[in-house]
Protein backbone atom coordinates (compact mmCIF):
# COMPACT_ATOMS: atom_id res chain seq x y z
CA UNK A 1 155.81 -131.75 -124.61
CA UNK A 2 152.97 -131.87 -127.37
CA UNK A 3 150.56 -129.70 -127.97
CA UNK A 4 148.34 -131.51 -126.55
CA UNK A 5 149.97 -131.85 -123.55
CA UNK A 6 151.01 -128.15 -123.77
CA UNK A 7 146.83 -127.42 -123.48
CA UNK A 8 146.49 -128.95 -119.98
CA UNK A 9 147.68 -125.98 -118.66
CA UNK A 10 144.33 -124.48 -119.78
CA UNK A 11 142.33 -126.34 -117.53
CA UNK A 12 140.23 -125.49 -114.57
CA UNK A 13 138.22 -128.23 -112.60
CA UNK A 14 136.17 -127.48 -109.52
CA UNK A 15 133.60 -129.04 -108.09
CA UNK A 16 130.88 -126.37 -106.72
CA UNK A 17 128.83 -129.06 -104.15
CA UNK A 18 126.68 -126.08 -103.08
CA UNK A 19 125.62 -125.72 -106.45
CA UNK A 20 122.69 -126.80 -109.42
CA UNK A 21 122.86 -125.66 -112.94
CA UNK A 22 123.40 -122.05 -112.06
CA UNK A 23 126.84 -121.86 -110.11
CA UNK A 24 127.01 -118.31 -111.78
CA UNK A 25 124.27 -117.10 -110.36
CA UNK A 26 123.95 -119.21 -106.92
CA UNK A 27 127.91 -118.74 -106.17
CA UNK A 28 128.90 -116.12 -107.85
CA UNK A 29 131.40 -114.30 -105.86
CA UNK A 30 133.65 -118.10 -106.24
CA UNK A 31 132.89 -118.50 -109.68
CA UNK A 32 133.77 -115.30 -110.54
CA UNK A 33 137.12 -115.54 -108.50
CA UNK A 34 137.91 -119.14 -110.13
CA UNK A 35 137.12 -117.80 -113.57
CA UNK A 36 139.37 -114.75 -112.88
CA UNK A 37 142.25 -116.65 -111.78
CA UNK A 38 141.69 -119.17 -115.13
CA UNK A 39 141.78 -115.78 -117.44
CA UNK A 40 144.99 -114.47 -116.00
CA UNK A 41 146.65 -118.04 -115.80
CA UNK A 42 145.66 -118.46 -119.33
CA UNK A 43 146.70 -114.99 -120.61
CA UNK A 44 150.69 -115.47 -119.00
CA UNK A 45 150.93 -119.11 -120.84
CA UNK A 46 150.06 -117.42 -123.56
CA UNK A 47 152.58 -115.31 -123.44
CA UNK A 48 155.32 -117.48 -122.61
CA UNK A 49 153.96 -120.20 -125.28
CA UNK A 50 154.94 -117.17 -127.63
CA UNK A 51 158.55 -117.17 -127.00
CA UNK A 52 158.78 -121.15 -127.45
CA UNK A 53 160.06 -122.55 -130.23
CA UNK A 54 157.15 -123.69 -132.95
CA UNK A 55 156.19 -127.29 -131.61
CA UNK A 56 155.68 -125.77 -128.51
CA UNK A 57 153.81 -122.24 -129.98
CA UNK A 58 150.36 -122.51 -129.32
CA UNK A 59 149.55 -119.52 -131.19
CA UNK A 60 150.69 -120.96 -134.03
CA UNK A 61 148.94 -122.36 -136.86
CA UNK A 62 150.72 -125.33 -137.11
């Protein structure tokens, strides 16, 4: 796996159809939830991507 490919994990896509420009503020309690979920699924990659060897590091400056 690349690094690049390695970075999809990071992603989030949702589509918020009861939404404008302020899904923050007009659904919050969802966006909050989704964004909460993101952090956490972010922060335990992260921590696993630590223990990989260096292609696979993302913390690395490589």
């Amino acid at each position: 796996m690349s690094k690049a490919g390695a970075l999809l994990i990071f992603l989030l896509f949702a589509v918020f159809d009861r939404s404008g420009h302020n899904v923050q503020i007009e659904q919050q309690q969802l966006f909050n939830q989704l964004i909460g979920e993101w952090i956490i699924r972010v922060e335990e990659t992260s921590a696993v991507s630590a223990k990989l060897p260096i292609p696979f590091n993302l913390s690395s400056k490589n």
